[in-house]
N, C-alpha and C. Protein backbone atom coordinates (compact mmCIF):
# COMPACT_ATOMS: atom_id res chain seq x y z
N UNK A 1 4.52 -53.97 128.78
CA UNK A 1 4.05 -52.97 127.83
C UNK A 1 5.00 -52.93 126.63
N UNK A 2 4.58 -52.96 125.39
CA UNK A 2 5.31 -52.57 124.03
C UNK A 2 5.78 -51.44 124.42
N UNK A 3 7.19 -51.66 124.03
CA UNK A 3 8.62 -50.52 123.82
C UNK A 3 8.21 -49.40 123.19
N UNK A 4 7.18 -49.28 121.72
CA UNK A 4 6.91 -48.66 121.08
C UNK A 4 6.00 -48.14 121.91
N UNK A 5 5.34 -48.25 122.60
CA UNK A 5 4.21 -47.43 123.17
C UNK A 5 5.12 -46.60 124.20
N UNK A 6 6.03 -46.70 125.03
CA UNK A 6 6.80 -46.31 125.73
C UNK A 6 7.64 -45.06 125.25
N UNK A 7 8.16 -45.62 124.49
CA UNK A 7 8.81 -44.80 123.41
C UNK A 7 7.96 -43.33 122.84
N UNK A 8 7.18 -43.58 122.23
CA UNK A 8 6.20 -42.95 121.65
C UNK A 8 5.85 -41.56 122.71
N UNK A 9 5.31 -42.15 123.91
CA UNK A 9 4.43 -41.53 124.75
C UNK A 9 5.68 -40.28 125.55
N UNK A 10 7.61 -41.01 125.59
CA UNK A 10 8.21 -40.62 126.14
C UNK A 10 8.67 -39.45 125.11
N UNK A 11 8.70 -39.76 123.61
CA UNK A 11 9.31 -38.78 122.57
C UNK A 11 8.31 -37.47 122.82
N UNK A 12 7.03 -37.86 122.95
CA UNK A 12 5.85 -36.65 122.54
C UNK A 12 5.92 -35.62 123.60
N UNK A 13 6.28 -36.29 125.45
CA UNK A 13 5.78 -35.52 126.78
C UNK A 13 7.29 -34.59 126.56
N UNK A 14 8.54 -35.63 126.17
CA UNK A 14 10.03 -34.35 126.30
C UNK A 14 9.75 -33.36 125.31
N UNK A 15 9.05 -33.41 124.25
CA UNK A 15 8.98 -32.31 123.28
C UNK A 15 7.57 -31.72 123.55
N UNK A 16 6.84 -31.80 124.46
CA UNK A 16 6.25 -30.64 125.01
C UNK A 16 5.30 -30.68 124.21
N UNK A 17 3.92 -31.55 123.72
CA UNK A 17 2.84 -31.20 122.76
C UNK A 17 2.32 -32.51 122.88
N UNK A 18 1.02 -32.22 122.61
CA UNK A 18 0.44 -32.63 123.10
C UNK A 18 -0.42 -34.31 122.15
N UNK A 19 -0.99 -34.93 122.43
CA UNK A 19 -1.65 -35.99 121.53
C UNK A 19 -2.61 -35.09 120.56
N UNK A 20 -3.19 -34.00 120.61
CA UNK A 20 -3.88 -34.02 119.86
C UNK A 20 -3.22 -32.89 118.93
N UNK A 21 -1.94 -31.94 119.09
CA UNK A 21 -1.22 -31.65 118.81
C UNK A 21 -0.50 -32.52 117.69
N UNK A 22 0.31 -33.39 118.08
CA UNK A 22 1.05 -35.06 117.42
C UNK A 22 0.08 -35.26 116.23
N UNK A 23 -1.00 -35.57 116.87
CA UNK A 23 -2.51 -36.20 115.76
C UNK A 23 -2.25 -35.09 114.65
N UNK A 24 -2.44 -33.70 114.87
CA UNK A 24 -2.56 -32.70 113.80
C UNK A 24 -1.51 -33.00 112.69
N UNK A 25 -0.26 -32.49 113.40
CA UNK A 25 0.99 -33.12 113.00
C UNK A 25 1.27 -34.03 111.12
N UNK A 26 0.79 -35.38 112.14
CA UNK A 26 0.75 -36.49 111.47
C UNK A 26 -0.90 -36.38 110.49
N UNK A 27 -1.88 -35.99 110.55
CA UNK A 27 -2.40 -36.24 110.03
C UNK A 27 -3.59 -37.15 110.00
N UNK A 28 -3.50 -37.31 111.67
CA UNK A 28 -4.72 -39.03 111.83
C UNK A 28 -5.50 -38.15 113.55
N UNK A 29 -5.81 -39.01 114.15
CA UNK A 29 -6.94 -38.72 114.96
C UNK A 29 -6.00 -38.81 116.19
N UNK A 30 -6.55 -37.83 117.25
CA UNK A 30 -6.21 -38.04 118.71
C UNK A 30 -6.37 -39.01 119.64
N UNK A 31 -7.18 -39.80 119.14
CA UNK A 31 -7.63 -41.32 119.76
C UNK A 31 -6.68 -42.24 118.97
N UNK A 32 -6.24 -42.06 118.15
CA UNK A 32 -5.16 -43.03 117.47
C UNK A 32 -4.11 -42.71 118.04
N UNK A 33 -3.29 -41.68 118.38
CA UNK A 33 -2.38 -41.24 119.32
C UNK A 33 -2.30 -42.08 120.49
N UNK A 34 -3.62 -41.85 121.30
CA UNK A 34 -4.06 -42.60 122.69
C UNK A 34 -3.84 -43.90 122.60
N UNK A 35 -4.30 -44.63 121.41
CA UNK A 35 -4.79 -46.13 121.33
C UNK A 35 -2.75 -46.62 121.42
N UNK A 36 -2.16 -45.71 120.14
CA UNK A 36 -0.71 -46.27 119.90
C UNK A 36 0.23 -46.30 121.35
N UNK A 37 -0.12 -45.22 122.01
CA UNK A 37 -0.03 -45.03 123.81
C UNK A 37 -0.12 -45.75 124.45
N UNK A 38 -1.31 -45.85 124.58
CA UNK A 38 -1.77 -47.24 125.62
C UNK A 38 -1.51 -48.59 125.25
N UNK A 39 -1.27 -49.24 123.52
CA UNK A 39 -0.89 -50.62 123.48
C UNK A 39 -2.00 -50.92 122.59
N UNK A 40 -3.33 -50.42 122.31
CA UNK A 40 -4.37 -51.34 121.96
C UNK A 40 -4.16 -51.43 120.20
N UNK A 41 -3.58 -50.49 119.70
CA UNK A 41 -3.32 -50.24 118.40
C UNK A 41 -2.01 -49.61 117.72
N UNK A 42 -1.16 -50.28 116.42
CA UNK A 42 -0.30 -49.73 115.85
C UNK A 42 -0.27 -48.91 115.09
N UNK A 43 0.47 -47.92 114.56
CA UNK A 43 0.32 -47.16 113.16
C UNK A 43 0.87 -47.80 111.76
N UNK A 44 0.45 -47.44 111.01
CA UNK A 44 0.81 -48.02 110.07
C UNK A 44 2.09 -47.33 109.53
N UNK A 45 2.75 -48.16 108.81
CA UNK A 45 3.80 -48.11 108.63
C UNK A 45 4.19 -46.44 107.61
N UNK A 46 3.33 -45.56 107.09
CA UNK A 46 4.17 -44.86 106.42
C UNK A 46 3.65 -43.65 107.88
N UNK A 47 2.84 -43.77 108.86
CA UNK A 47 2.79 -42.62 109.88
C UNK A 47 4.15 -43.14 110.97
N UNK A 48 4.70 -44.09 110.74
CA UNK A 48 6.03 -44.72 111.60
C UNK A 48 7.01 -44.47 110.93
N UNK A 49 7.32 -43.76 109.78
CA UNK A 49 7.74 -43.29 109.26
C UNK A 49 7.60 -41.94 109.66
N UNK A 50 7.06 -41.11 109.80
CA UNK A 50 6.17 -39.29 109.84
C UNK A 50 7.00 -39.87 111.25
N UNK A 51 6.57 -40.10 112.21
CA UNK A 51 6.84 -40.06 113.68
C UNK A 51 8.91 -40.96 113.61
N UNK A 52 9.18 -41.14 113.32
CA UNK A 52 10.44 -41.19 113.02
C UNK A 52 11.49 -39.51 112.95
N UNK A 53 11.05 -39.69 111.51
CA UNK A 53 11.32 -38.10 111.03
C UNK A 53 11.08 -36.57 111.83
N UNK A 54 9.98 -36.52 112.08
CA UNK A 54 9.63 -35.79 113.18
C UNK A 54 10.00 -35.59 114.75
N UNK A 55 10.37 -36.60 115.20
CA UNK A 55 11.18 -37.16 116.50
C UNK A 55 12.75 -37.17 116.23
N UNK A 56 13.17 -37.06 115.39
CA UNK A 56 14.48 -37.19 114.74
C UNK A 56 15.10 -38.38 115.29
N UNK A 57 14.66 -39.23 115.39
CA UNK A 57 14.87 -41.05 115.64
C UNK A 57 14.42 -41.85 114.46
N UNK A 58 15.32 -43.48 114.86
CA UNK A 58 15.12 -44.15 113.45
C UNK A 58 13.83 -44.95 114.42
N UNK A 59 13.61 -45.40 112.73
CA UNK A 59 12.53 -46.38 113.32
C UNK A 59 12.51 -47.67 114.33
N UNK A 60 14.28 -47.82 114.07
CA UNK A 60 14.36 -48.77 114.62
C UNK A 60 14.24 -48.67 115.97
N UNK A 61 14.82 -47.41 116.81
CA UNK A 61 14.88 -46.72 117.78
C UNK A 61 13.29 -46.84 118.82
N UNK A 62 12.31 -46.83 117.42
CA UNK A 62 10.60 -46.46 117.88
C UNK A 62 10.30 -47.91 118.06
N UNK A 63 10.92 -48.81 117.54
CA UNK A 63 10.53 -50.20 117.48
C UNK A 63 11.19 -50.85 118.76
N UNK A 64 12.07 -50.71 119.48
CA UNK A 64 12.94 -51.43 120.11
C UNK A 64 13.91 -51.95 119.80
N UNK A 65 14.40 -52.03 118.59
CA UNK A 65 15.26 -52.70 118.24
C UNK A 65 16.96 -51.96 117.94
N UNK A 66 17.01 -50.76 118.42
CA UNK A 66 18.22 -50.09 119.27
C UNK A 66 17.92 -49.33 120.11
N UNK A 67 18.76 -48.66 120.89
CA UNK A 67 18.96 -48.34 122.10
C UNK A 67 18.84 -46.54 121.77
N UNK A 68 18.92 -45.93 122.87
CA UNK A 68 19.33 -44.02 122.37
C UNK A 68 20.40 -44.07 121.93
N UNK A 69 21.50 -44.95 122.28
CA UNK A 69 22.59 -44.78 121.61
C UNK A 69 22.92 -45.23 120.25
N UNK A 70 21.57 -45.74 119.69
CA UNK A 70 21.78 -46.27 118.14
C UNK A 70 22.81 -47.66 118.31
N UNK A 71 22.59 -48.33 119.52
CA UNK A 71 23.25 -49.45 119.31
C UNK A 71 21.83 -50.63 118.85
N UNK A 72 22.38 -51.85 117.97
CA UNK A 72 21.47 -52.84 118.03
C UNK A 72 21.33 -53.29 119.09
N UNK A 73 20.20 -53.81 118.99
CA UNK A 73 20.26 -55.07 119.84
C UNK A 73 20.70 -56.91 119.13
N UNK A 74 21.06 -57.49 120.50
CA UNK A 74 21.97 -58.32 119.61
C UNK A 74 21.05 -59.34 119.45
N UNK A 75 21.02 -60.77 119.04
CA UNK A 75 20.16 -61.51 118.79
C UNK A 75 19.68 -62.36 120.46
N UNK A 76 20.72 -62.34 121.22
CA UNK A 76 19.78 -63.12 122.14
C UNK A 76 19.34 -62.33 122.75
N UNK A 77 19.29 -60.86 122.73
CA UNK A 77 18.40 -59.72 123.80
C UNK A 77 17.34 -59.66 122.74
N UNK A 78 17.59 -60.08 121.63
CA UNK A 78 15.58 -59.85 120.74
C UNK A 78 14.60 -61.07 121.19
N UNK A 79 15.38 -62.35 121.18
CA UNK A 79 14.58 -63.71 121.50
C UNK A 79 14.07 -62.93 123.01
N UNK A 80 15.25 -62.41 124.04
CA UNK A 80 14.18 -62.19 125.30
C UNK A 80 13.49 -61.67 125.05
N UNK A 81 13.39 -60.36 124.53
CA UNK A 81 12.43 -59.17 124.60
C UNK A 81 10.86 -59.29 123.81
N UNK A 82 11.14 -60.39 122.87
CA UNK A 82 10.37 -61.02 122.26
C UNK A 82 9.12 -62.05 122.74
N UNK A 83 10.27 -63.08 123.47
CA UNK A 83 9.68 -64.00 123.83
C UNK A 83 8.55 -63.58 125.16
N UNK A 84 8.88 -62.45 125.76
CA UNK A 84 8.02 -62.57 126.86
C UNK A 84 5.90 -62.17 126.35
């Protein structure tokens, strides 16, 4: 499963509100919430932005590409995480 969907689904349930809640939020639909959830669809880049800001995480954080601790990741943990 995409990190970002993981991520996403884990930022929204600790802060207590709900997808269609999130949807209001941001500005887009409750099925777009679901879809970014489940894997079938991304947001576009200025609502990955909104959900950044709002989560008080970087994007990079929403992407996989650091850790909670704001560490990178280094280049041969991206080829794995990538490659699979």
């Amino acid at each position: 499963m995409n990190i970002f969907c993981v991520r996403l689904k884990e930022l929204r349930t600790n802060k207590k509100i709900s997808q269609k809640k999130l949807a209001e939020i941001l500005g887009t639909t409750n099925s777009s919430i679901c879809d970014w959830e489940c894997g079938r669809s991304e947001p576009c880049f200025e609502i990955l932005v909104k959900l950044a800001i709002f989560f008080d995480v970087t994007t990079d954080f929403l992407l996989g590409l650091e850790d909670e601790t704001g560490l990178k990741i280094k280049n041969n943990d991206f080829i794995n995480i990538f490659a699979k």
